[in-house]
PDB file of N, CA and C in Angstrom:
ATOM      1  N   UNK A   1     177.380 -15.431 -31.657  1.00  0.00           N
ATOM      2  CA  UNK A   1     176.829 -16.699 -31.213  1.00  0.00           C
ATOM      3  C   UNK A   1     176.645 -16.699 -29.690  1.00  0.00           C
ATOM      4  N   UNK A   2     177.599 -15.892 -29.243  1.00  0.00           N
ATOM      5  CA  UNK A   2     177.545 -16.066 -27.657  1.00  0.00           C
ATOM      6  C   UNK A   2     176.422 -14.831 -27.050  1.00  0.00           C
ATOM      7  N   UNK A   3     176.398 -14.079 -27.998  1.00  0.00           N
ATOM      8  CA  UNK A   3     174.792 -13.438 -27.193  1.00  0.00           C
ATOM      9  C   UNK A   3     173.679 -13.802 -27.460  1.00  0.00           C
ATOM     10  N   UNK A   4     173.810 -14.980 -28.505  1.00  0.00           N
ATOM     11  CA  UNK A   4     172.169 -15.630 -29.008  1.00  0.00           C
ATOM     12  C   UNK A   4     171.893 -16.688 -27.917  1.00  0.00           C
ATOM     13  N   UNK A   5     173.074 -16.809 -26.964  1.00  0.00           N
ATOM     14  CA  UNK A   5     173.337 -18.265 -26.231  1.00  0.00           C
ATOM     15  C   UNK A   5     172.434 -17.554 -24.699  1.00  0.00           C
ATOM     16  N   UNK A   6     173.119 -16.093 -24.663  1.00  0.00           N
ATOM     17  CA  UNK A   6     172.854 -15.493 -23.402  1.00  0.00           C
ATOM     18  C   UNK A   6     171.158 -15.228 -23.593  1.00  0.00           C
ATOM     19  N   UNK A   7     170.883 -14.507 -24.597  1.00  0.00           N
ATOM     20  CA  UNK A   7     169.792 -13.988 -24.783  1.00  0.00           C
ATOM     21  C   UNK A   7     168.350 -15.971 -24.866  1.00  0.00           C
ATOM     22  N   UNK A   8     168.998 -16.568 -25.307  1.00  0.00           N
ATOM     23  CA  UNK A   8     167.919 -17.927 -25.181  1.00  0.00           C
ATOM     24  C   UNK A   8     168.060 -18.355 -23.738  1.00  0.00           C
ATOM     25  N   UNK A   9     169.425 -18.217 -23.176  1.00  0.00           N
ATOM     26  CA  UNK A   9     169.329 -18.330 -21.569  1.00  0.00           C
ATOM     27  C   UNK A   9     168.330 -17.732 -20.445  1.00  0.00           C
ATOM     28  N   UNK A  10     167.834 -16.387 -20.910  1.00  0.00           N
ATOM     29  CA  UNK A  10     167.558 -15.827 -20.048  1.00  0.00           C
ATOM     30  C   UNK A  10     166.011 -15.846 -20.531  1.00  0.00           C
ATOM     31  N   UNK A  11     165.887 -16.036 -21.930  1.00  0.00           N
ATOM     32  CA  UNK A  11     164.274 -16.364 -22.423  1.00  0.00           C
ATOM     33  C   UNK A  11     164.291 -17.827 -21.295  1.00  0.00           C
ATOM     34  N   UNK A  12     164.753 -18.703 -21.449  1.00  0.00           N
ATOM     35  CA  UNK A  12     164.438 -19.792 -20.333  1.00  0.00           C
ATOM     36  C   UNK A  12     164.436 -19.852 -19.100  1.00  0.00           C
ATOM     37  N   UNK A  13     165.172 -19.010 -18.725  1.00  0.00           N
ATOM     38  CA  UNK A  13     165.087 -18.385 -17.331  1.00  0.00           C
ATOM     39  C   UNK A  13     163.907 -17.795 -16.766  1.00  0.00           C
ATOM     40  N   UNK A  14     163.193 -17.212 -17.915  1.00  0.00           N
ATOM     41  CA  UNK A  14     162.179 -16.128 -17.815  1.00  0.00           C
ATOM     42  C   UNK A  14     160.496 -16.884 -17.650  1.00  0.00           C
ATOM     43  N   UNK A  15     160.888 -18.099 -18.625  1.00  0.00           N
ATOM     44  CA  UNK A  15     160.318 -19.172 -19.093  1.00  0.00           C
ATOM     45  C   UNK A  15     159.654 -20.058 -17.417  1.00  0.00           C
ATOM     46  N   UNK A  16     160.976 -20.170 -17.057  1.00  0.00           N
ATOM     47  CA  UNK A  16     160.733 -20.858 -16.545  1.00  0.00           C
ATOM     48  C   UNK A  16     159.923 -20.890 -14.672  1.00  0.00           C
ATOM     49  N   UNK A  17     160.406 -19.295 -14.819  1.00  0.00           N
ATOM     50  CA  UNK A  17     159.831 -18.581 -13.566  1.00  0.00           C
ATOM     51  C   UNK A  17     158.581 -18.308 -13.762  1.00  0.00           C
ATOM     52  N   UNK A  18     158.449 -17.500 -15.257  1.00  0.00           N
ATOM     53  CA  UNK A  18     156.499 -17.803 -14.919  1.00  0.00           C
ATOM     54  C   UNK A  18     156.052 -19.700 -14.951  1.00  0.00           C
ATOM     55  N   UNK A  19     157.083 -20.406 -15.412  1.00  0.00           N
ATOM     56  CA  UNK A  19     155.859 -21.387 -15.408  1.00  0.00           C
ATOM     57  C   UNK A  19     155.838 -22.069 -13.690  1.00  0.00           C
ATOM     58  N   UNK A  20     157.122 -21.437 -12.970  1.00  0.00           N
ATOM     59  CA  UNK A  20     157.213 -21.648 -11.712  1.00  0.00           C
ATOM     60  C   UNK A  20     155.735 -20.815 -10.695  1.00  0.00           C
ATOM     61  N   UNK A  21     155.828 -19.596 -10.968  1.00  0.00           N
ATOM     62  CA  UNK A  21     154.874 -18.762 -10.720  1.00  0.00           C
ATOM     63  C   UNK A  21     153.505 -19.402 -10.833  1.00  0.00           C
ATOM     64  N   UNK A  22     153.045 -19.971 -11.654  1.00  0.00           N
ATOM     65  CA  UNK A  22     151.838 -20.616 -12.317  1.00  0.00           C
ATOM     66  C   UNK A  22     151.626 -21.995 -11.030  1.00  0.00           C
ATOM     67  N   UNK A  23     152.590 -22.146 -11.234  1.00  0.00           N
ATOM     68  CA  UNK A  23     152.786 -24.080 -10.791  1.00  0.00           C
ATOM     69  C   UNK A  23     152.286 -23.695  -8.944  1.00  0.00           C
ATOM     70  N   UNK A  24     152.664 -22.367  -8.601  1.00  0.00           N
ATOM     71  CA  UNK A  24     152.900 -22.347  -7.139  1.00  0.00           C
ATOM     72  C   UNK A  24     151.201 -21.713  -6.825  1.00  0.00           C
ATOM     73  N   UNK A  25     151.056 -21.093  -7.867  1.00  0.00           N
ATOM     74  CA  UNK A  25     149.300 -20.597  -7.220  1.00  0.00           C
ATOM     75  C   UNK A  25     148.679 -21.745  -7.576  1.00  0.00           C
ATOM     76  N   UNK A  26     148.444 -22.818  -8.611  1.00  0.00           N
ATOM     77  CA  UNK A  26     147.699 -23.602  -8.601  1.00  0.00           C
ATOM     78  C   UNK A  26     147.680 -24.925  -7.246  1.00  0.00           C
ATOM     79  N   UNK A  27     149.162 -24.957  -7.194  1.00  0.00           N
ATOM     80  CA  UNK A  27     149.310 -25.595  -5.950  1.00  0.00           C
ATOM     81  C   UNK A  27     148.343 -25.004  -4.768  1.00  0.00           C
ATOM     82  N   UNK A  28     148.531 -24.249  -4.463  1.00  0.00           N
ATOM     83  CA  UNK A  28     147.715 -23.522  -3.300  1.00  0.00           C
ATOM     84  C   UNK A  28     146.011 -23.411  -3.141  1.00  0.00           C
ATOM     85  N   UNK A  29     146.171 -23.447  -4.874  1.00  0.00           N
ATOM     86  CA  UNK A  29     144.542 -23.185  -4.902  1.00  0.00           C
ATOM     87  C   UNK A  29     144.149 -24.682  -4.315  1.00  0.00           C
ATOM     88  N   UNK A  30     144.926 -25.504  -5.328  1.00  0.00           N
ATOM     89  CA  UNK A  30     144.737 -26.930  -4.910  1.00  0.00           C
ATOM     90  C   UNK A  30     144.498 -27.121  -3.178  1.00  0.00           C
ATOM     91  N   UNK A  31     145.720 -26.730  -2.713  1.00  0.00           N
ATOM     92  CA  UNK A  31     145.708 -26.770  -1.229  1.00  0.00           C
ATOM     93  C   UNK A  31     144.479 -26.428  -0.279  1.00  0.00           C
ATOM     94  N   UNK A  32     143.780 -24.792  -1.101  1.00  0.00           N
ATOM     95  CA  UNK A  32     142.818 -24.480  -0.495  1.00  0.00           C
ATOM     96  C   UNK A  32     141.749 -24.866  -0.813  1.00  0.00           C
ATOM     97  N   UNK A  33     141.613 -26.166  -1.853  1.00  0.00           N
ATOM     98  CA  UNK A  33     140.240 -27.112  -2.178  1.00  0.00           C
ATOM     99  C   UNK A  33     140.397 -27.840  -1.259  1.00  0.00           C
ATOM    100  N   UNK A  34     141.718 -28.987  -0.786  1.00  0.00           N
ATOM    101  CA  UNK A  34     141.836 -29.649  -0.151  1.00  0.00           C
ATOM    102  C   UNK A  34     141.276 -29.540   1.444  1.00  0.00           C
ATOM    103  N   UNK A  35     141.627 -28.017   1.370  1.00  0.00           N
ATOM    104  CA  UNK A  35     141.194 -27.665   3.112  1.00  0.00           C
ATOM    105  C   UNK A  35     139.649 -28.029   2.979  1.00  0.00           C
ATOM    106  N   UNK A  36     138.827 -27.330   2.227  1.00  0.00           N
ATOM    107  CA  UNK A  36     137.230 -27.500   2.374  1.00  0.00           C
ATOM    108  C   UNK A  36     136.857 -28.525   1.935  1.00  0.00           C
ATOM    109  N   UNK A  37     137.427 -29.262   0.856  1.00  0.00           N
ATOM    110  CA  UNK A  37     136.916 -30.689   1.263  1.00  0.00           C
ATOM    111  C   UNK A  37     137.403 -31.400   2.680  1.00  0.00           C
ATOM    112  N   UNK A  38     137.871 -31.352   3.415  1.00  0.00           N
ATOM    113  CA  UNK A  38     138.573 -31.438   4.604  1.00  0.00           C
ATOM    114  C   UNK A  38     137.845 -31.100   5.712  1.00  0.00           C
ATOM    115  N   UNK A  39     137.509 -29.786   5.598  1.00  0.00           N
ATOM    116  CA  UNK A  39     136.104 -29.405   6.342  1.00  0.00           C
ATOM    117  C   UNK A  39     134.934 -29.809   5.967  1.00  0.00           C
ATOM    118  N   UNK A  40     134.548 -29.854   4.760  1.00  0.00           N
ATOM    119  CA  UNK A  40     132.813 -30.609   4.449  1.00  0.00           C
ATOM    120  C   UNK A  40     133.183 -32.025   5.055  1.00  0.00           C
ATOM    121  N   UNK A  41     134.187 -33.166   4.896  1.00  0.00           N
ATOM    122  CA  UNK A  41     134.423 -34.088   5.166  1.00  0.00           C
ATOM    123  C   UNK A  41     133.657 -34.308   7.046  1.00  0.00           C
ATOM    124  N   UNK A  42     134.872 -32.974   7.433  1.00  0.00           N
ATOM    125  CA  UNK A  42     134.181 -32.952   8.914  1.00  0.00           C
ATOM    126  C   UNK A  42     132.859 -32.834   9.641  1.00  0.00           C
ATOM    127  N   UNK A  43     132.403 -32.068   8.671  1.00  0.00           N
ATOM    128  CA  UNK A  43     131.124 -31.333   9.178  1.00  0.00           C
ATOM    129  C   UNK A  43     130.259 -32.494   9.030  1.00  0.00           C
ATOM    130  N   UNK A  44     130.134 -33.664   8.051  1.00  0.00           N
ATOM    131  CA  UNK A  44     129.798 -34.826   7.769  1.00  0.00           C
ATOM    132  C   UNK A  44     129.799 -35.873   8.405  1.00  0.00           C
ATOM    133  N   UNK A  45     131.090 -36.163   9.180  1.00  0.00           N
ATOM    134  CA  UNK A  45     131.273 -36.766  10.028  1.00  0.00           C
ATOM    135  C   UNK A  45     130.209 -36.666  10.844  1.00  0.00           C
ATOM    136  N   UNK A  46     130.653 -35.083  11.872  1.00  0.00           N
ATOM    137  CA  UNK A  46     129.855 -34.703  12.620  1.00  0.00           C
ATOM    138  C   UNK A  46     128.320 -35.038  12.434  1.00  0.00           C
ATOM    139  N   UNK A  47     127.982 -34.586  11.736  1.00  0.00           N
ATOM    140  CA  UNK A  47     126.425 -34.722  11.382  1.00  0.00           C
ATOM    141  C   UNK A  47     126.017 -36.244  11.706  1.00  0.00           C
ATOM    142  N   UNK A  48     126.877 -37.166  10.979  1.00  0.00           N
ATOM    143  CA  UNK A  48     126.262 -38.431  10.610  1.00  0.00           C
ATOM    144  C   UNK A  48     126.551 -39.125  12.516  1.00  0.00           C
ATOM    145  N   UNK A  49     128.029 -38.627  13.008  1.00  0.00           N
ATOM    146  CA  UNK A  49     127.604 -38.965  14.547  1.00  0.00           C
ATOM    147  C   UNK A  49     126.228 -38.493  14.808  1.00  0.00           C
ATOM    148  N   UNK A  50     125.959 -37.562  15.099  1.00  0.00           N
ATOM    149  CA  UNK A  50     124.926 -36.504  15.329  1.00  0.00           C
ATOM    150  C   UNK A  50     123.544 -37.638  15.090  1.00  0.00           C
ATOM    151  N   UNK A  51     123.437 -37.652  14.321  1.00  0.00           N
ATOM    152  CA  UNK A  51     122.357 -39.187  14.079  1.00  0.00           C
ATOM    153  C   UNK A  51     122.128 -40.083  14.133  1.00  0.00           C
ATOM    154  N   UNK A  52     123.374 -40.460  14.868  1.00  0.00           N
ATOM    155  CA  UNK A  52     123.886 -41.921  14.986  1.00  0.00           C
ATOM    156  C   UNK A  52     123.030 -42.046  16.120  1.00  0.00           C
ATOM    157  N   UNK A  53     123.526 -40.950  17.037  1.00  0.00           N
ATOM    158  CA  UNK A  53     123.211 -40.738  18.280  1.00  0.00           C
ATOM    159  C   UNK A  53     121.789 -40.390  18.852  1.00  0.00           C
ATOM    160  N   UNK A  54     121.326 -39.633  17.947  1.00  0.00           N
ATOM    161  CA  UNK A  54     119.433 -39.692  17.915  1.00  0.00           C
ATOM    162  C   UNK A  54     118.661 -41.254  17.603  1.00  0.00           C
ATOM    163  N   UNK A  55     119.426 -41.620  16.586  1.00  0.00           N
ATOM    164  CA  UNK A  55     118.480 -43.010  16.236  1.00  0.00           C
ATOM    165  C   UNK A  55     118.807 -43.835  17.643  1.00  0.00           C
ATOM    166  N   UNK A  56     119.847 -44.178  18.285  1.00  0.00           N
ATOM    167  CA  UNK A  56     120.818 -44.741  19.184  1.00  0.00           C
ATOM    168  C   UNK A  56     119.318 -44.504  20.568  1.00  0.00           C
ATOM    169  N   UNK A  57     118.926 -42.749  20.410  1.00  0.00           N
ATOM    170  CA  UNK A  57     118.202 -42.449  21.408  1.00  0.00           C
ATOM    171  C   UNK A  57     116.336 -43.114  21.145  1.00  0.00           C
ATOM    172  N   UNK A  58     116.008 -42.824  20.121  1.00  0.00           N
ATOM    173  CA  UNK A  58     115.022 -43.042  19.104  1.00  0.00           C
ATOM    174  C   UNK A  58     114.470 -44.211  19.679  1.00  0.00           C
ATOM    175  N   UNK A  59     115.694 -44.960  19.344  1.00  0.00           N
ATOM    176  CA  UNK A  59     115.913 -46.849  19.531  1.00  0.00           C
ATOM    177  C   UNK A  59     115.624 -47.530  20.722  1.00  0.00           C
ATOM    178  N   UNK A  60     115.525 -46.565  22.121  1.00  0.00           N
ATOM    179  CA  UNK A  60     115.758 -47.222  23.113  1.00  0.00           C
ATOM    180  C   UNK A  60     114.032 -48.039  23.968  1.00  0.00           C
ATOM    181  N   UNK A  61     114.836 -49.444  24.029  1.00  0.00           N
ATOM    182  CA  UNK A  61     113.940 -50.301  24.372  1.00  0.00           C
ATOM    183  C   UNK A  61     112.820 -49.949  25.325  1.00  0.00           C
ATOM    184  N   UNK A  62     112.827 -49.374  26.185  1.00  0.00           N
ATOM    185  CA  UNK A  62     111.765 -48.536  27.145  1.00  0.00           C
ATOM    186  C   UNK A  62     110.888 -47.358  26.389  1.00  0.00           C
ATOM    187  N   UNK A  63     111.571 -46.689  25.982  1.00  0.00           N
ATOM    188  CA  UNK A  63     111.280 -46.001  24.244  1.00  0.00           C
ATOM    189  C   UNK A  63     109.861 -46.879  23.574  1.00  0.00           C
ATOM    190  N   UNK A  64     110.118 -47.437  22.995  1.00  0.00           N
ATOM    191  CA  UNK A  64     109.357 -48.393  22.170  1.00  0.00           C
ATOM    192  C   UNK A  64     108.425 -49.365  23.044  1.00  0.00           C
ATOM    193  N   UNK A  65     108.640 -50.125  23.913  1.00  0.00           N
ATOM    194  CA  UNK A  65     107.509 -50.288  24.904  1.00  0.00           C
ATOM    195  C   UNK A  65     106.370 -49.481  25.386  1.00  0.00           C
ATOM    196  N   UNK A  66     107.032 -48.397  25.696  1.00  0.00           N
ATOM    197  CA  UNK A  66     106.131 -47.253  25.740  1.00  0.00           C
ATOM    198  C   UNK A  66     105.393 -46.986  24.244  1.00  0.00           C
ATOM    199  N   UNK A  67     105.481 -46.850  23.154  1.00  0.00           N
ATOM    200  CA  UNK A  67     104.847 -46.354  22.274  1.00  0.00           C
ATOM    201  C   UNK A  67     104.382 -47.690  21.481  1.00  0.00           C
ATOM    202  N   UNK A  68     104.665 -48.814  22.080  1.00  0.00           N
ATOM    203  CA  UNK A  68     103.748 -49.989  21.689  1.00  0.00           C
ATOM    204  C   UNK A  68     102.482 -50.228  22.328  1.00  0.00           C
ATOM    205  N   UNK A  69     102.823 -50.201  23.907  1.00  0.00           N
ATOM    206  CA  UNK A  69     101.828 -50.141  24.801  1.00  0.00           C
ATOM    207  C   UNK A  69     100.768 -48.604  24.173  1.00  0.00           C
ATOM    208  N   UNK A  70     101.431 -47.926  24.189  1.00  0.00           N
ATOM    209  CA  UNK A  70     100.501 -46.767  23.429  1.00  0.00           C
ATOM    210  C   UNK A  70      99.624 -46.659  22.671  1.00  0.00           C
ATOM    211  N   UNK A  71      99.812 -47.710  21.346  1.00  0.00           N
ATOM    212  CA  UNK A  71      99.597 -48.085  20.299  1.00  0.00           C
ATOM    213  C   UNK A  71      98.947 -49.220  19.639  1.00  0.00           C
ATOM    214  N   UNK A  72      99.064 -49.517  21.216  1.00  0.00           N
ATOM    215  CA  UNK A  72      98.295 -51.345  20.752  1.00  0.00           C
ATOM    216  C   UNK A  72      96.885 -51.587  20.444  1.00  0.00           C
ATOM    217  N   UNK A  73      96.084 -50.515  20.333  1.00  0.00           N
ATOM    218  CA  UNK A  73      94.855 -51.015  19.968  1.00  0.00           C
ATOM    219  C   UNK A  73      94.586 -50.659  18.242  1.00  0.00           C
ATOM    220  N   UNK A  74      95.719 -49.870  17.782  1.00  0.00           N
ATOM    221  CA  UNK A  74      95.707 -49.266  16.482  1.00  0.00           C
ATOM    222  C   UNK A  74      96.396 -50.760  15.791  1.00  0.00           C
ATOM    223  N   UNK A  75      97.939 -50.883  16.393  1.00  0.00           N
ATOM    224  CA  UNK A  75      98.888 -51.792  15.947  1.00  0.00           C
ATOM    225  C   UNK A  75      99.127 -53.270  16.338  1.00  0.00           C
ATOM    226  N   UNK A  76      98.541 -53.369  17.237  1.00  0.00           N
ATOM    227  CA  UNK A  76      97.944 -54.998  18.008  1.00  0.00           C
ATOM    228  C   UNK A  76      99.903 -55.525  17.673  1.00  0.00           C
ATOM    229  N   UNK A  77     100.970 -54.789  18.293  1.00  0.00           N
ATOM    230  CA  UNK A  77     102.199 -55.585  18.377  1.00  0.00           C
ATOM    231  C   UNK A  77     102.263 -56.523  19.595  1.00  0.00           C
ATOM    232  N   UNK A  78     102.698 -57.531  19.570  1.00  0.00           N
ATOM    233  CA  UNK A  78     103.085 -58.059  20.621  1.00  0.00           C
ATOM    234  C   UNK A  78     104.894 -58.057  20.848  1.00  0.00           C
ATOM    235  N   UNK A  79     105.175 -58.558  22.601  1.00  0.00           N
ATOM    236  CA  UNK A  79     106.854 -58.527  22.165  1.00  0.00           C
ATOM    237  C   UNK A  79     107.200 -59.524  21.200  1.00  0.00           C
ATOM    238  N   UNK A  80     108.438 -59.626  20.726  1.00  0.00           N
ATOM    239  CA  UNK A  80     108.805 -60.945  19.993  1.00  0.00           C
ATOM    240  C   UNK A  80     109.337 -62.413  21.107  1.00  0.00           C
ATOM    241  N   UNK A  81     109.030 -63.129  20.870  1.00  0.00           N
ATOM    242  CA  UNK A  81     109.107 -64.610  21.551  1.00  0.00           C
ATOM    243  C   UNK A  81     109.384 -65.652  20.676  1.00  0.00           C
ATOM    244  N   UNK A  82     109.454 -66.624  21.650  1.00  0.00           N
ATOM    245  CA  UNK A  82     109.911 -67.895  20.292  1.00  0.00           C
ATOM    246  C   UNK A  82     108.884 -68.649  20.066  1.00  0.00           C
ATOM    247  N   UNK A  83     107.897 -67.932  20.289  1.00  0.00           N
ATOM    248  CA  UNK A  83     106.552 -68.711  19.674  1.00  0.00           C
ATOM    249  C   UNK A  83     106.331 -68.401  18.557  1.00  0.00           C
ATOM    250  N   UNK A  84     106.997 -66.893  18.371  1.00  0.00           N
ATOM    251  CA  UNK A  84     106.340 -66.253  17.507  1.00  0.00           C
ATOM    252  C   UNK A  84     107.604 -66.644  15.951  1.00  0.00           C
ATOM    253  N   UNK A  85     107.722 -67.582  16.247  1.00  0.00           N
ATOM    254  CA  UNK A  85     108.656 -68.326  14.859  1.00  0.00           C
ATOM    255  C   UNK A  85     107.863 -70.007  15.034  1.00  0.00           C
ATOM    256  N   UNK A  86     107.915 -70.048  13.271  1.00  0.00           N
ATOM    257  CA  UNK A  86     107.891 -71.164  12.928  1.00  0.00           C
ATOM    258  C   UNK A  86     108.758 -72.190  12.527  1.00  0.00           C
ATOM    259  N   UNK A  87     108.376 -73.251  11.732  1.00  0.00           N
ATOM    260  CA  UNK A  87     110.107 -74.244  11.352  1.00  0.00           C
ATOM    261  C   UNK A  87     109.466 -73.797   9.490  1.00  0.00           C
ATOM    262  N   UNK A  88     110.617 -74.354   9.248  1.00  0.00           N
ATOM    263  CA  UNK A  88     110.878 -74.101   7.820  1.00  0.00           C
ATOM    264  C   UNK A  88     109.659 -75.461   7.014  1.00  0.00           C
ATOM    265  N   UNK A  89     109.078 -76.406   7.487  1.00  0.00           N
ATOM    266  CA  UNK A  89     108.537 -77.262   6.987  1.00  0.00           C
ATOM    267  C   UNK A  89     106.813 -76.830   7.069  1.00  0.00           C
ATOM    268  N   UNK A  90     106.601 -75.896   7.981  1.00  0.00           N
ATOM    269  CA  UNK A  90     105.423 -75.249   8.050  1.00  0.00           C
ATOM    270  C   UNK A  90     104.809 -74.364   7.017  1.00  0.00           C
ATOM    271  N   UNK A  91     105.656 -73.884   6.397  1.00  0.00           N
ATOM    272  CA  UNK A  91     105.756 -72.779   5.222  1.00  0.00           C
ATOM    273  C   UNK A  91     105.395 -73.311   4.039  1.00  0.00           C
ATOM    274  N   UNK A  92     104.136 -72.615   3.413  1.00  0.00           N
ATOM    275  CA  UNK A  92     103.218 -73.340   2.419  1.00  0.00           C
ATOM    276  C   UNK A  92     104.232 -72.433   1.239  1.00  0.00           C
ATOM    277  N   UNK A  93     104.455 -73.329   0.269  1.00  0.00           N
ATOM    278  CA  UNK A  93     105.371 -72.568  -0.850  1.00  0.00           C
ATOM    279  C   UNK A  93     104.054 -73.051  -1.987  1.00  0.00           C
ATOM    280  N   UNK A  94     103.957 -71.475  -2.829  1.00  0.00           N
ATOM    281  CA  UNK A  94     103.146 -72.305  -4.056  1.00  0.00           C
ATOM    282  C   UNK A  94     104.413 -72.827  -4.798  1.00  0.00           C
ATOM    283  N   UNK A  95     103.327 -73.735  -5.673  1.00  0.00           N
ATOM    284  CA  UNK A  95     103.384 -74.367  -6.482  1.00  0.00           C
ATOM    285  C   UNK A  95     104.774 -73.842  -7.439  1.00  0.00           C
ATOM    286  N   UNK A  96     105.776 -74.426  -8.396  1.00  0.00           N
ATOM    287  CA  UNK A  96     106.283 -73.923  -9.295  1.00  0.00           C
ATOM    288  C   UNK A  96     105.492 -73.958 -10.800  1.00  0.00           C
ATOM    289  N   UNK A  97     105.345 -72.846 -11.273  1.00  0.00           N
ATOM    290  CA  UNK A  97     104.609 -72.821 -12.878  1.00  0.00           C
ATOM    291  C   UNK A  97     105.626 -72.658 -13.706  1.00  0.00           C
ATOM    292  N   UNK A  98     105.719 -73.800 -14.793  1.00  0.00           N
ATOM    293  CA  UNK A  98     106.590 -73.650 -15.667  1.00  0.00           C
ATOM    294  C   UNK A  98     106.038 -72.604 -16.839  1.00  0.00           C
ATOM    295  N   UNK A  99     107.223 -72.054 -16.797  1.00  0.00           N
ATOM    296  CA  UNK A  99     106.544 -70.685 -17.828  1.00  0.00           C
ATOM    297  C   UNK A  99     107.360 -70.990 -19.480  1.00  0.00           C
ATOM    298  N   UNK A 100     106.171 -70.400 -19.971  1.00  0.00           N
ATOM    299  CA  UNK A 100     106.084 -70.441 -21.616  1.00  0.00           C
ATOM    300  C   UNK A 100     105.828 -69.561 -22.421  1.00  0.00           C
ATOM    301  N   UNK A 101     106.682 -69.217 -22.833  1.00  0.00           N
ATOM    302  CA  UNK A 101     106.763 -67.923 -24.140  1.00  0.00           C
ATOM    303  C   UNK A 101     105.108 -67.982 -25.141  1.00  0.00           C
ATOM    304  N   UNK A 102     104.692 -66.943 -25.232  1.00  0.00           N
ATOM    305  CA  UNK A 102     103.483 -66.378 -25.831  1.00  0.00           C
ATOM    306  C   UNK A 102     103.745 -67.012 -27.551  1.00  0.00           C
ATOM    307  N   UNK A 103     104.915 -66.883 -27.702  1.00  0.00           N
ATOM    308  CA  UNK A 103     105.501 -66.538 -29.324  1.00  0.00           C
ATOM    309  C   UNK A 103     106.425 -66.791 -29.181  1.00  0.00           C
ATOM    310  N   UNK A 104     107.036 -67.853 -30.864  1.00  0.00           N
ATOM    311  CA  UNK A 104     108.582 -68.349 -30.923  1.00  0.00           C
ATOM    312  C   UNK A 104     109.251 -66.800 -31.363  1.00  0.00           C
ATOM    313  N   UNK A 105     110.466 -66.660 -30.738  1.00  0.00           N
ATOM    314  CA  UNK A 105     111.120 -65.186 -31.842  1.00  0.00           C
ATOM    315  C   UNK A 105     112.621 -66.181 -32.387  1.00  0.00           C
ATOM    316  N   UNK A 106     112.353 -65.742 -33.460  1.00  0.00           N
ATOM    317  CA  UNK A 106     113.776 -66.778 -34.471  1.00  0.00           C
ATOM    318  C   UNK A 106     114.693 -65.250 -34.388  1.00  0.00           C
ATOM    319  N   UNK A 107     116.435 -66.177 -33.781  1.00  0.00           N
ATOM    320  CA  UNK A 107     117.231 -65.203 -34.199  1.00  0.00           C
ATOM    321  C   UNK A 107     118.174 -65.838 -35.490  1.00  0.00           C
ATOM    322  N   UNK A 108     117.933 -64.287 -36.128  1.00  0.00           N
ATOM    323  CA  UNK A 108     119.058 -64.683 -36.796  1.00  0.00           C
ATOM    324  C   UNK A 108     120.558 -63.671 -37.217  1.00  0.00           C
ATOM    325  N   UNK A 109     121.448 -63.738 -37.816  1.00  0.00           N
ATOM    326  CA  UNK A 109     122.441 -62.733 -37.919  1.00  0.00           C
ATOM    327  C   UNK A 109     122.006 -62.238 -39.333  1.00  0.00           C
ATOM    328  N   UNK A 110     121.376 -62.450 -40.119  1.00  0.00           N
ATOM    329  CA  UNK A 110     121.046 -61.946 -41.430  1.00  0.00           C
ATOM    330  C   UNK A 110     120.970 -60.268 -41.362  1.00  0.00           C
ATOM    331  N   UNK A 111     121.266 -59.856 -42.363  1.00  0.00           N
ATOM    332  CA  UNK A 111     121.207 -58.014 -42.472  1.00  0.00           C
ATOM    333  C   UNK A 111     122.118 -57.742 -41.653  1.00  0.00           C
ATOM    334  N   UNK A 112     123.107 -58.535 -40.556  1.00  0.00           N
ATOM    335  CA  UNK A 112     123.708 -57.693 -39.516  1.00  0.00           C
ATOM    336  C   UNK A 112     124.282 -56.711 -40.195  1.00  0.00           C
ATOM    337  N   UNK A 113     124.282 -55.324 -39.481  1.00  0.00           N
ATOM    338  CA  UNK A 113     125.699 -54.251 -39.627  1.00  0.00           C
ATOM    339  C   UNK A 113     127.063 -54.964 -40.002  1.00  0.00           C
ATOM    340  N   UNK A 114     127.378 -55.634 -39.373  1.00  0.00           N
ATOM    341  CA  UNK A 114     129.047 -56.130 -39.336  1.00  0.00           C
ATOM    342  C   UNK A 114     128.912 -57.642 -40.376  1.00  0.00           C
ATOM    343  N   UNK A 115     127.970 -57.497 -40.811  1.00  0.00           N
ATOM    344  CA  UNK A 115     128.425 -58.788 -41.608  1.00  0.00           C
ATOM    345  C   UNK A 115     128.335 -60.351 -40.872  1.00  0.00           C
ATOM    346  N   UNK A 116     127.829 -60.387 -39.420  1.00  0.00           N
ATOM    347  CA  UNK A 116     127.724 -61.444 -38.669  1.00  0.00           C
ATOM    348  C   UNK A 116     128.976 -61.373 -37.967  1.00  0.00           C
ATOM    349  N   UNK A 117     129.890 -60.905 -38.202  1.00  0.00           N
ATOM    350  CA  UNK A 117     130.960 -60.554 -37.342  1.00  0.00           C
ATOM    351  C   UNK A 117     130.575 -59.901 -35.954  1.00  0.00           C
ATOM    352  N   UNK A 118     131.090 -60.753 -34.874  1.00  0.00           N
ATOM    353  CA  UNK A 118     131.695 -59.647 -33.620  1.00  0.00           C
ATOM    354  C   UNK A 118     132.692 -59.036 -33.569  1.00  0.00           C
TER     355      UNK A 118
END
């Protein structure tokens, strides 16, 4: 009895080191997904500064004066002013049309699958 005790001891022992073995590379692999998502994360970052900073440049008000003035006989922009707003009572709204189905459709639960049950 006492070598069936030793001999299941050391099957668990044995057991338990490969499943230790197993547990420690997947960890790592894990670890080394973590790194490159870690780095794509960065590189992302980067990038999206990176554009932040072009549109930021893109954007700039002297920028766009210039390529309005450029443009104005194609695009007729003017600057924006407060002329160039109206009031809310000026604003022609059509009409509301009450809308009406083409065709009655009758429901009913008859034939259901389930018997009319939900």
């Amino acid at each position: 009895m006492r070598g069936f005790l030793y001999v299941l001891s050391a099957l668990a022992v044995i057991g338990l080191a490969f499943w230790a073995y197993q547990e420690n590379y997947r960890t790592q692999d894990s670890l080394k997904e973590v790194r490159r998502l870690n780095a794509a994360i960065a590189d992302a970052d980067a990038r999206l500064r990176m554009l932040e900073a072009e549109w930021a440049y893109q954007n700039r008000p002297d920028r766009l004066m210039d390529l309005v003035d450029l443009n104005f006989d194609r695009l007729g922009l003017l600057p924006l002013g407060p002329e160039g707003f109206g009031r809310v009572d000026q604003v022609i709204f059509r009409p509301l049309m009450p809308q009406t189905l083409g065709r009655i459709i009758e429901v009913s639960s008859d034939g259901d699958a389930n018997g009319g049950n939900l």
